[in-house]
N, C-alpha and C. Protein backbone atom coordinates (compact mmCIF):
# COMPACT_ATOMS: atom_id res chain seq x y z
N UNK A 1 -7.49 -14.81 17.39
CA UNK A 1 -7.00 -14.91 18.75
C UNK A 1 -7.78 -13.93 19.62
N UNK A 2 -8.55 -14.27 20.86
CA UNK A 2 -9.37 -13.81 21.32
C UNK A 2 -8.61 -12.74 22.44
N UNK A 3 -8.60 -12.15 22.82
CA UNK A 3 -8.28 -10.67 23.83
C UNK A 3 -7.02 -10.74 23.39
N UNK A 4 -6.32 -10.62 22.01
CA UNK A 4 -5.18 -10.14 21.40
C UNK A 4 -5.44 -8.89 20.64
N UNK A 5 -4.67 -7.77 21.12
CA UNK A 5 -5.20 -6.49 20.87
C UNK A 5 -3.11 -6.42 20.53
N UNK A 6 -3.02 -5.68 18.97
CA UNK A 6 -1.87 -5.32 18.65
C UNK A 6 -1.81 -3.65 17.65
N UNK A 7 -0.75 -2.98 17.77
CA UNK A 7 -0.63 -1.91 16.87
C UNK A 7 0.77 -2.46 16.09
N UNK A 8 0.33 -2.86 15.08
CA UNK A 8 1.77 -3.29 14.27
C UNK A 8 2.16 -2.78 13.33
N UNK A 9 2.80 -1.98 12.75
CA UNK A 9 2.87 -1.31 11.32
C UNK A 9 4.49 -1.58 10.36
N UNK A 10 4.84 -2.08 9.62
CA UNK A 10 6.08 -2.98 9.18
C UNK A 10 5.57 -2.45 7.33
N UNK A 11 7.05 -1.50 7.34
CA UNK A 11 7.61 -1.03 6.06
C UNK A 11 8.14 -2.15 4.83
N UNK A 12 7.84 -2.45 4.04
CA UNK A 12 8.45 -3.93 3.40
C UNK A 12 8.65 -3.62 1.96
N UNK A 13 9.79 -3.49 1.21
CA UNK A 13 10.70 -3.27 0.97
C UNK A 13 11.49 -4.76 0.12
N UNK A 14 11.07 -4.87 -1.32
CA UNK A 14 11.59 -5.85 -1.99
C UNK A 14 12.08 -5.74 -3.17
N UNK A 15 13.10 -6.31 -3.66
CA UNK A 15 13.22 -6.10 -5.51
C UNK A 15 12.78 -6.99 -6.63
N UNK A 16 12.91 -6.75 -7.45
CA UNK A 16 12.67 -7.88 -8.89
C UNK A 16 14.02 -8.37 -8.99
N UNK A 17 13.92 -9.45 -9.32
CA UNK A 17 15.23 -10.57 -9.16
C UNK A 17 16.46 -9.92 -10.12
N UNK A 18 17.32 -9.46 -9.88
CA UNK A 18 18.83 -9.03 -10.78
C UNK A 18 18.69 -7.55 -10.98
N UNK A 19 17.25 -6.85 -10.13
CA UNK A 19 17.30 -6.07 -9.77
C UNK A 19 16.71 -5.28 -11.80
N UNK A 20 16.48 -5.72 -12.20
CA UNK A 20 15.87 -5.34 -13.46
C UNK A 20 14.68 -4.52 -13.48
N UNK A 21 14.45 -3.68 -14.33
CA UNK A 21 13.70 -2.85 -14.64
C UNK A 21 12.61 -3.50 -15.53
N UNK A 22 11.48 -4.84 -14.62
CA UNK A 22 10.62 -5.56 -15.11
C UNK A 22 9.09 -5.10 -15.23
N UNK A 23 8.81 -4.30 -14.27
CA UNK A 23 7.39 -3.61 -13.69
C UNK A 23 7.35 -2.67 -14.94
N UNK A 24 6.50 -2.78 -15.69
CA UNK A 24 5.89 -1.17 -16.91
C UNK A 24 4.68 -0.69 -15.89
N UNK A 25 4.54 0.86 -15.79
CA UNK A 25 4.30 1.98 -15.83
C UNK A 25 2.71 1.35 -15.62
N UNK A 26 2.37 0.98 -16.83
CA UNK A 26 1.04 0.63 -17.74
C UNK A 26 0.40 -0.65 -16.58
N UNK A 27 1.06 -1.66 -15.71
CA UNK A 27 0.75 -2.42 -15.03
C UNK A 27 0.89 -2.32 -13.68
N UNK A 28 1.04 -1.19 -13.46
CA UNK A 28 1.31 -0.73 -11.50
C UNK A 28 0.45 -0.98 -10.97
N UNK A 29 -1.36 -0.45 -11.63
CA UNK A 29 -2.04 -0.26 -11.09
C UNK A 29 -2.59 -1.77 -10.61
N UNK A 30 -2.85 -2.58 -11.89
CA UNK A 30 -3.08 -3.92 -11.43
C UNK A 30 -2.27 -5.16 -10.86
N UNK A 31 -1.37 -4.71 -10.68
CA UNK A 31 -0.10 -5.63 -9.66
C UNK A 31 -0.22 -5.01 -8.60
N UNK A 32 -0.87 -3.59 -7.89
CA UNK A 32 -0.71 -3.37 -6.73
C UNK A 32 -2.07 -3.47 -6.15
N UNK A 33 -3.12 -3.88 -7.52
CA UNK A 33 -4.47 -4.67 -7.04
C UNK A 33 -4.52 -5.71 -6.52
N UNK A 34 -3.78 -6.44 -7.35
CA UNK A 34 -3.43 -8.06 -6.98
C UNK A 34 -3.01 -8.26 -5.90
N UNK A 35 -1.92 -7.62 -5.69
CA UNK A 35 -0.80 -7.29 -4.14
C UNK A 35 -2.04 -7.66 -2.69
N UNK A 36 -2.82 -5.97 -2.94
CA UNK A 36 -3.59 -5.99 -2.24
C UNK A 36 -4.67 -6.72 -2.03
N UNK A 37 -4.87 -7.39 -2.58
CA UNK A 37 -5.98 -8.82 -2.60
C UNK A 37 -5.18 -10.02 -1.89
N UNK A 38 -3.65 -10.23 -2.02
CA UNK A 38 -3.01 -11.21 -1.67
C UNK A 38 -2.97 -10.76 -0.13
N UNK A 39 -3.12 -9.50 0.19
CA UNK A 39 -2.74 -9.29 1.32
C UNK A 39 -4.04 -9.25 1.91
N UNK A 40 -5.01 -8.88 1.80
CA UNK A 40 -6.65 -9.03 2.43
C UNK A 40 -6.99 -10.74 2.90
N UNK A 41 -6.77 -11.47 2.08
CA UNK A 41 -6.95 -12.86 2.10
C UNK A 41 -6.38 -13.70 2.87
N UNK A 42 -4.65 -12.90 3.66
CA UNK A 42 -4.20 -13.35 4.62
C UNK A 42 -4.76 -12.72 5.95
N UNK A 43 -6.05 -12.18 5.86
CA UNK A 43 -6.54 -11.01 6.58
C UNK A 43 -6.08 -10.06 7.75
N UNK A 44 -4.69 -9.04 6.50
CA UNK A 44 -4.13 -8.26 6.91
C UNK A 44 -4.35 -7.14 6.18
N UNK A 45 -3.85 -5.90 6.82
CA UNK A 45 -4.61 -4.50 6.26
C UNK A 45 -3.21 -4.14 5.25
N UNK A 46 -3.20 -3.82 3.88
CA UNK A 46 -2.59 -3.22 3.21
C UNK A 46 -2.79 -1.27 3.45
N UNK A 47 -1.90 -0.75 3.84
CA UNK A 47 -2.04 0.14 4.42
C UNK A 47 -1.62 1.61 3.12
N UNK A 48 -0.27 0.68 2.52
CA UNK A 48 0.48 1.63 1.16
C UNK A 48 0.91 1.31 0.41
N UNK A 49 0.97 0.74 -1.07
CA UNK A 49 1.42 0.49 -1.83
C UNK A 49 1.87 1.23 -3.23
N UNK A 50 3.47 0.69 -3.25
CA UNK A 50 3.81 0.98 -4.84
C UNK A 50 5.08 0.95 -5.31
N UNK A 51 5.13 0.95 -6.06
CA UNK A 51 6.42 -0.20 -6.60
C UNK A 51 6.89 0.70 -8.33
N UNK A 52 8.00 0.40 -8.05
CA UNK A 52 9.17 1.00 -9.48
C UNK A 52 9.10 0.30 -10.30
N UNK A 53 10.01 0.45 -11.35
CA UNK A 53 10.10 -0.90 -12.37
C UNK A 53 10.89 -2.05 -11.61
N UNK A 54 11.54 -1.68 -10.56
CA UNK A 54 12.82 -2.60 -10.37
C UNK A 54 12.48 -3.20 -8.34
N UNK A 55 11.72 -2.31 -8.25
CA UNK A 55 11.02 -2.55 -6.91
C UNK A 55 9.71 -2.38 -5.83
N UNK A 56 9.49 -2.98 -5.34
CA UNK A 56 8.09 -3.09 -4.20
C UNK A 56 8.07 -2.71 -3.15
N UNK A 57 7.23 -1.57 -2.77
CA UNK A 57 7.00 -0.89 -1.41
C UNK A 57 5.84 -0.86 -0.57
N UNK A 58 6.22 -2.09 0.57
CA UNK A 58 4.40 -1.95 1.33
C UNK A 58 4.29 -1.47 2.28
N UNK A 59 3.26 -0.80 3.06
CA UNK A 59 2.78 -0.63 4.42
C UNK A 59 1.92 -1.41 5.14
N UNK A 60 2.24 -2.20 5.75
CA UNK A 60 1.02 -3.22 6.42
C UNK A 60 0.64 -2.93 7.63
N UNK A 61 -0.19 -3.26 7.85
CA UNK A 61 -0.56 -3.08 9.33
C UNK A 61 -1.23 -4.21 10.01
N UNK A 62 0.20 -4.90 10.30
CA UNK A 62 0.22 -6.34 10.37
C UNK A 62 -0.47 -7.24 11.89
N UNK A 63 -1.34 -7.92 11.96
CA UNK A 63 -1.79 -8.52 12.73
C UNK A 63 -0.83 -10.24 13.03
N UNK A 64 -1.07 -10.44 14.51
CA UNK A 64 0.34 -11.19 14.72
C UNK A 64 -0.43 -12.86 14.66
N UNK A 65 -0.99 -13.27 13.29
CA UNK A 65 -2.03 -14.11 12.76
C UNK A 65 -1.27 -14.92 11.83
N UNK A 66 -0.02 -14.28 11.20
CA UNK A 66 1.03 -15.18 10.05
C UNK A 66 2.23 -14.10 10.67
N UNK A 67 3.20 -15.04 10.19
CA UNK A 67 4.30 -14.71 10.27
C UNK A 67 4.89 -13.43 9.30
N UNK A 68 5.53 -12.51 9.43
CA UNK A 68 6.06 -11.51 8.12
C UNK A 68 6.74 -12.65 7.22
N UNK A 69 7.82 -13.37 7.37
CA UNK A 69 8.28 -13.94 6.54
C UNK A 69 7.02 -14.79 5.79
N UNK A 70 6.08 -15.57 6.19
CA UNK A 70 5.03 -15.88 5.04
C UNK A 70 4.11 -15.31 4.56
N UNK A 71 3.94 -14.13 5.62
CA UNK A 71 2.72 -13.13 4.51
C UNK A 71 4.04 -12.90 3.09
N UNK A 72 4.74 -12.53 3.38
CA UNK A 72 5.96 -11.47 2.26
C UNK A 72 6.18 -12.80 1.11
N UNK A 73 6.23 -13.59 1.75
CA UNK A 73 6.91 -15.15 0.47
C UNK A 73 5.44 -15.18 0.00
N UNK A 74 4.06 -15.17 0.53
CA UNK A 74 2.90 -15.52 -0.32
C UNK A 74 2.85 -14.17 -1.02
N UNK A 75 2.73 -13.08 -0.94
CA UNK A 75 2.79 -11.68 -1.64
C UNK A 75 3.98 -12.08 -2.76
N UNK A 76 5.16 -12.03 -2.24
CA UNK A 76 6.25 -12.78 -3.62
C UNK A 76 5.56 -13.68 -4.55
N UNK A 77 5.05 -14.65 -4.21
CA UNK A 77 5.14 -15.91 -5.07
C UNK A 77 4.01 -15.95 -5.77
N UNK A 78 2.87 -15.45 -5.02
CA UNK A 78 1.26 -15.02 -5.76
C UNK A 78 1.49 -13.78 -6.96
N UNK A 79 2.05 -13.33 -6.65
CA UNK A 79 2.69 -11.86 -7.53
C UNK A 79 3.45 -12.23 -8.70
N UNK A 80 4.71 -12.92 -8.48
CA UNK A 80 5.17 -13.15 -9.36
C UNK A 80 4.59 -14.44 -10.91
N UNK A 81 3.73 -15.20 -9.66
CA UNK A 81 3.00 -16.04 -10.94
C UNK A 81 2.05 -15.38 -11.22
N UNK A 82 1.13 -13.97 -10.94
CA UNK A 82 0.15 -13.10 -11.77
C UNK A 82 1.22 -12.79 -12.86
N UNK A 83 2.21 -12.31 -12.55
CA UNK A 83 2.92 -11.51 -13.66
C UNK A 83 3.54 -12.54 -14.52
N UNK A 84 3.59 -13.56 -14.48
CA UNK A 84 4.21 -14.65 -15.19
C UNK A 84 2.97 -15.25 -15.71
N UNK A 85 1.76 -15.14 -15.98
CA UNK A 85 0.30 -15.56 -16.46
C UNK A 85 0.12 -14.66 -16.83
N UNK A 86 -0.28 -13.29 -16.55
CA UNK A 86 -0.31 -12.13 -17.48
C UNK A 86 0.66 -12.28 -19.13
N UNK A 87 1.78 -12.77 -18.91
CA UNK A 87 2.83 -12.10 -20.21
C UNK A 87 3.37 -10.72 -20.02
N UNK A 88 3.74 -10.26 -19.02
CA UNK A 88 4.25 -9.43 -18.92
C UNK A 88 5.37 -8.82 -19.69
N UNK A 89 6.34 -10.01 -19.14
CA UNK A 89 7.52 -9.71 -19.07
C UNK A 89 8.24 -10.96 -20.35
N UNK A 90 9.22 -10.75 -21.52
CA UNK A 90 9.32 -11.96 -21.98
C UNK A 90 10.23 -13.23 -21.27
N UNK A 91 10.43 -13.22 -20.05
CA UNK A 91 11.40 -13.70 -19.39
C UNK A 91 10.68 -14.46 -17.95
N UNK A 92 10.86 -15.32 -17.21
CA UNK A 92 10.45 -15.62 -16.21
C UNK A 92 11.00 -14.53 -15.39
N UNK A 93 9.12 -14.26 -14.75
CA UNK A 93 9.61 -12.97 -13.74
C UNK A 93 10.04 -13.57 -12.30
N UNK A 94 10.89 -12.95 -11.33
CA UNK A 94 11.37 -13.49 -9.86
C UNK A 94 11.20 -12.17 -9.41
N UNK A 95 10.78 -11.98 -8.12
CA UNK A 95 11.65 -11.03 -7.25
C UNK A 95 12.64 -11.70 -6.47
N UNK A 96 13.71 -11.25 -6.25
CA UNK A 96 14.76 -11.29 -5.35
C UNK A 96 14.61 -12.06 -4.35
N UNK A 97 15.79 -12.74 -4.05
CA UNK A 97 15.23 -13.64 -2.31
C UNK A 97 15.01 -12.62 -1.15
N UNK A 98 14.70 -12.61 -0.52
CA UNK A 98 14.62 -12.01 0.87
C UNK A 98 13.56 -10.33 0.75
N UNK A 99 13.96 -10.14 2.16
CA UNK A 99 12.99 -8.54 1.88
C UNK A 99 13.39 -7.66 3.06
N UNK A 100 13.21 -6.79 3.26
CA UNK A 100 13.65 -5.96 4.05
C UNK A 100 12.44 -5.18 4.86
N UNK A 101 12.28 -5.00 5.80
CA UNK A 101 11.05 -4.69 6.74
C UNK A 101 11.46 -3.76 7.90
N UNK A 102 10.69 -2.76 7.83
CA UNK A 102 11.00 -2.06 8.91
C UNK A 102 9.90 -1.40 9.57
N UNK A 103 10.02 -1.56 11.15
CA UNK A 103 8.60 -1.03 12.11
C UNK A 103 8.50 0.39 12.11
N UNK A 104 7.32 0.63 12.17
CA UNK A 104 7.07 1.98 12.34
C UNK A 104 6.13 2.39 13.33
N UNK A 105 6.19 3.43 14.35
CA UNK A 105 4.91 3.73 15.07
C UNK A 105 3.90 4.85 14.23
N UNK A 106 2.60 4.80 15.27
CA UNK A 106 1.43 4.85 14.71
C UNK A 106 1.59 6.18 14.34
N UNK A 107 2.30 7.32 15.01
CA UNK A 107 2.70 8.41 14.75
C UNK A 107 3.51 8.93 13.18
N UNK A 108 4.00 7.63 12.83
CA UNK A 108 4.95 8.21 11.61
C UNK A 108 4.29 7.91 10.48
N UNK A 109 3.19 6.94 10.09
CA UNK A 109 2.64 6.58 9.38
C UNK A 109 2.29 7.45 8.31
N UNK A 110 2.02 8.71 8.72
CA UNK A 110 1.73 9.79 7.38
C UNK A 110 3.03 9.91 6.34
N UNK A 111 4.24 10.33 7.42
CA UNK A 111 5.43 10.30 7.12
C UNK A 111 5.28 9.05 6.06
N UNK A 112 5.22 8.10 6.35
CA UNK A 112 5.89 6.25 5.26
C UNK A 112 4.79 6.39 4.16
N UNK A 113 3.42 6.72 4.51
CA UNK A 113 2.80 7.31 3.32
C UNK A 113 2.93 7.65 2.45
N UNK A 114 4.06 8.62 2.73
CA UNK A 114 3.89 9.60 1.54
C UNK A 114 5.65 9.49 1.27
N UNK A 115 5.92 8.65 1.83
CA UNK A 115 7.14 8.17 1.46
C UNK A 115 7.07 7.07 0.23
N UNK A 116 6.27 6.25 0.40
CA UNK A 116 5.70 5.65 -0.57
C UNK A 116 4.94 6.29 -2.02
N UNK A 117 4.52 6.38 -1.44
CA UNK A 117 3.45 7.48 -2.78
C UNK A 117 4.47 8.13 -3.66
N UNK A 118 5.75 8.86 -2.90
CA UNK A 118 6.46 9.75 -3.53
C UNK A 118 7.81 9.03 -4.22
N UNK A 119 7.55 7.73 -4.17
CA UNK A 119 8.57 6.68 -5.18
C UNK A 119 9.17 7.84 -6.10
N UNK A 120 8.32 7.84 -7.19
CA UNK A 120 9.50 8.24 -8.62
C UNK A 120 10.09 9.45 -8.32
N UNK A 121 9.66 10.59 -7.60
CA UNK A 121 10.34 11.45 -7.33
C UNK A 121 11.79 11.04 -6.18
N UNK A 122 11.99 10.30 -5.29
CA UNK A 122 12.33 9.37 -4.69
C UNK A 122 13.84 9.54 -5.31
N UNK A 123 13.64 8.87 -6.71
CA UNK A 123 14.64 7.82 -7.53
C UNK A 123 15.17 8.83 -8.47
N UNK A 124 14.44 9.98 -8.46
CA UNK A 124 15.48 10.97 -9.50
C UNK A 124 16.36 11.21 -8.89
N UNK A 125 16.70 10.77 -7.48
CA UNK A 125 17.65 11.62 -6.72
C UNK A 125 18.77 10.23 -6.58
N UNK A 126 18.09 9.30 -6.31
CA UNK A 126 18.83 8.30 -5.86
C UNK A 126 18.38 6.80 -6.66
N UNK A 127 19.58 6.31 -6.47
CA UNK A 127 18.70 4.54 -7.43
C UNK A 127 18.35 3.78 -6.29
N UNK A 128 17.76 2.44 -6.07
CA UNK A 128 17.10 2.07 -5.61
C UNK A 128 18.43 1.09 -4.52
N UNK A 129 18.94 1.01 -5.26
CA UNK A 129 20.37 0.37 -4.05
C UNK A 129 20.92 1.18 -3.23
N UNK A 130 21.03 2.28 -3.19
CA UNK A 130 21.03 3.37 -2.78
C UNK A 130 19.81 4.01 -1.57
N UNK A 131 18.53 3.67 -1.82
CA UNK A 131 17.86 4.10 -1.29
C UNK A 131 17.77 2.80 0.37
N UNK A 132 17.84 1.62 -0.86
CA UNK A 132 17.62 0.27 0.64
C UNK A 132 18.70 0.12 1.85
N UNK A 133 19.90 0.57 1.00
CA UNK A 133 21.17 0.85 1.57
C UNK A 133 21.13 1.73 3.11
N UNK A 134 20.46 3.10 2.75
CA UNK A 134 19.98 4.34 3.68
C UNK A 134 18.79 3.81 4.15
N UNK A 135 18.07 2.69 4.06
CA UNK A 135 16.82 2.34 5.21
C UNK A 135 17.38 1.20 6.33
N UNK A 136 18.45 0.54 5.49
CA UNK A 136 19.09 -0.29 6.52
C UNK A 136 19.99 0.29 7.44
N UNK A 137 20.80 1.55 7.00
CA UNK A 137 22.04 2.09 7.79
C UNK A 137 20.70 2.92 9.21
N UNK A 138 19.56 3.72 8.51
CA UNK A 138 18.84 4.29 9.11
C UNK A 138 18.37 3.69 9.94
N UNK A 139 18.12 1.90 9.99
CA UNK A 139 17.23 1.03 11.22
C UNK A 139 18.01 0.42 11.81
N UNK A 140 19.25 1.29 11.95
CA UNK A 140 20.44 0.08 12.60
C UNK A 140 20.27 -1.18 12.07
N UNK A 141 19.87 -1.69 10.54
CA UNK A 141 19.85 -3.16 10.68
C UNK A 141 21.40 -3.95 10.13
N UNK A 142 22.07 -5.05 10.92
CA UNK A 142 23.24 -5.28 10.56
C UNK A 142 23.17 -6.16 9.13
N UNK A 143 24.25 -6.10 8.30
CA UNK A 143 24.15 -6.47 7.12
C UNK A 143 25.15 -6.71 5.97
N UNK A 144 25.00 -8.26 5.18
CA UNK A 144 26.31 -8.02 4.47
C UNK A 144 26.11 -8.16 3.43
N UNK A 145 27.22 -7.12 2.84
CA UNK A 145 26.38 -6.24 1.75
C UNK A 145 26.61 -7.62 0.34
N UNK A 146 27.42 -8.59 0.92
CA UNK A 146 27.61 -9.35 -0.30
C UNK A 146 26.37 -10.02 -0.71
N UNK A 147 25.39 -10.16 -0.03
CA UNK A 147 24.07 -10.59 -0.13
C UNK A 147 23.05 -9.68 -0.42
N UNK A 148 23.15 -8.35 -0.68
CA UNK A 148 21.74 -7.44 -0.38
C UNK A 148 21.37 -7.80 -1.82
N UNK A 149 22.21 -7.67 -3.00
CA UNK A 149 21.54 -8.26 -4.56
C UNK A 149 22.02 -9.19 -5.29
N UNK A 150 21.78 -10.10 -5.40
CA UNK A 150 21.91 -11.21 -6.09
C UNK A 150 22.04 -10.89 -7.85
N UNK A 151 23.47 -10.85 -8.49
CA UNK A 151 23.07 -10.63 -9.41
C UNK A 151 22.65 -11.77 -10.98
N UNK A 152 21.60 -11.61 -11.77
CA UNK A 152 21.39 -12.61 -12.51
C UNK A 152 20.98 -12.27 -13.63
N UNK A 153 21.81 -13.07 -14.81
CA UNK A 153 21.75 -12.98 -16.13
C UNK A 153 20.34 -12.86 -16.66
N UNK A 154 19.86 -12.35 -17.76
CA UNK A 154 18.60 -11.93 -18.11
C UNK A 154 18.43 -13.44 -18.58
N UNK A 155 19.10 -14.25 -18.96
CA UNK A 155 18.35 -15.60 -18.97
C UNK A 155 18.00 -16.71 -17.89
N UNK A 156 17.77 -16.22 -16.67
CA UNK A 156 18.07 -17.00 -15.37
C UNK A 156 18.89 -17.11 -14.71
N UNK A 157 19.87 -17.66 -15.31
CA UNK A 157 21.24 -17.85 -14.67
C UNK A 157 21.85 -17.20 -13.62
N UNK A 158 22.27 -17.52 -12.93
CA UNK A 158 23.36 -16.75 -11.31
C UNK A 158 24.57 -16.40 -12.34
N UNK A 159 24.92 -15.14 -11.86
CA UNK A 159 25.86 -14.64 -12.53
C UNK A 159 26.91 -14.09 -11.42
């Protein structure tokens, strides 16, 4: 788009489906390769990445070229079939429906940085329902809580 000039920066914020502890340690590095390749190709800037066993944390610095909801569903769905072709996991891997996103100005960015980066220390303090809980109360975003996790049997199933 020609004389479209934007500063966009959007926190994003997802889980592994039933909220399971699916991601090993040993595969961060190349799922947040992959990530970032899924995200170059929609030619958007991956800004921060990194992710728990049980969840995914991005920084984008999003150009207004795709929608958030389909950059985030192609990042989901490209992701989850690497990790489901790898053998990861013995189970069909999902992340969770939906995602959680939050703007940031150009000023705080060091701040979400290293907010990111500093995941596992993060989670000794707090679990991860806990943490999404305090980013939603923190962005005023309205919300019901009967939906934030879907819970599901380790064999697929809605439980």
């Amino acid at each position: 788009m020609a004389n479209t000039y934007t500063q966009i920066y959007i926190h994003v914020v997802f889980a592994v489906r039933g909220r399971f502890n699916l991601i090993r340690r040993e595969h961060n590095d190349e799922l947040q390769k992959y990530i970032t390749g899924i995200v170059s190709a929609q030619k958007q800037k991956l800004i921060a990445i990194n992710n728990r066993p049980d969840h995914m944390h991005i920084l984008l610095g999003q150009k207004p070229t795709i929608a958030l909801s389909d950059l985030v569903g192609k990042v989901k769905s490209g992701s989850s079939g690497f990790i489901n072709r790898c053998g990861w996991v013995r189970v069909r891997f999902e992340w969770q429906e939906g995602f959680g996103a939050f703007s940031h100005s150009h000023s705080q960015l060091g701040q979400v940085i290293r907010y990111i980066q500093n995941q596992e220390k993060h989670h000794h303090r707090r679990t991860f329902r806990e943490e999404y809980l305090q980013l939603l109360k923190k962005f005023q975003v309205s919300f019901d809580e009967r939906y934030l996790f879907t819970p599901v049997e380790m064999d697929g199933s809605e439980g």
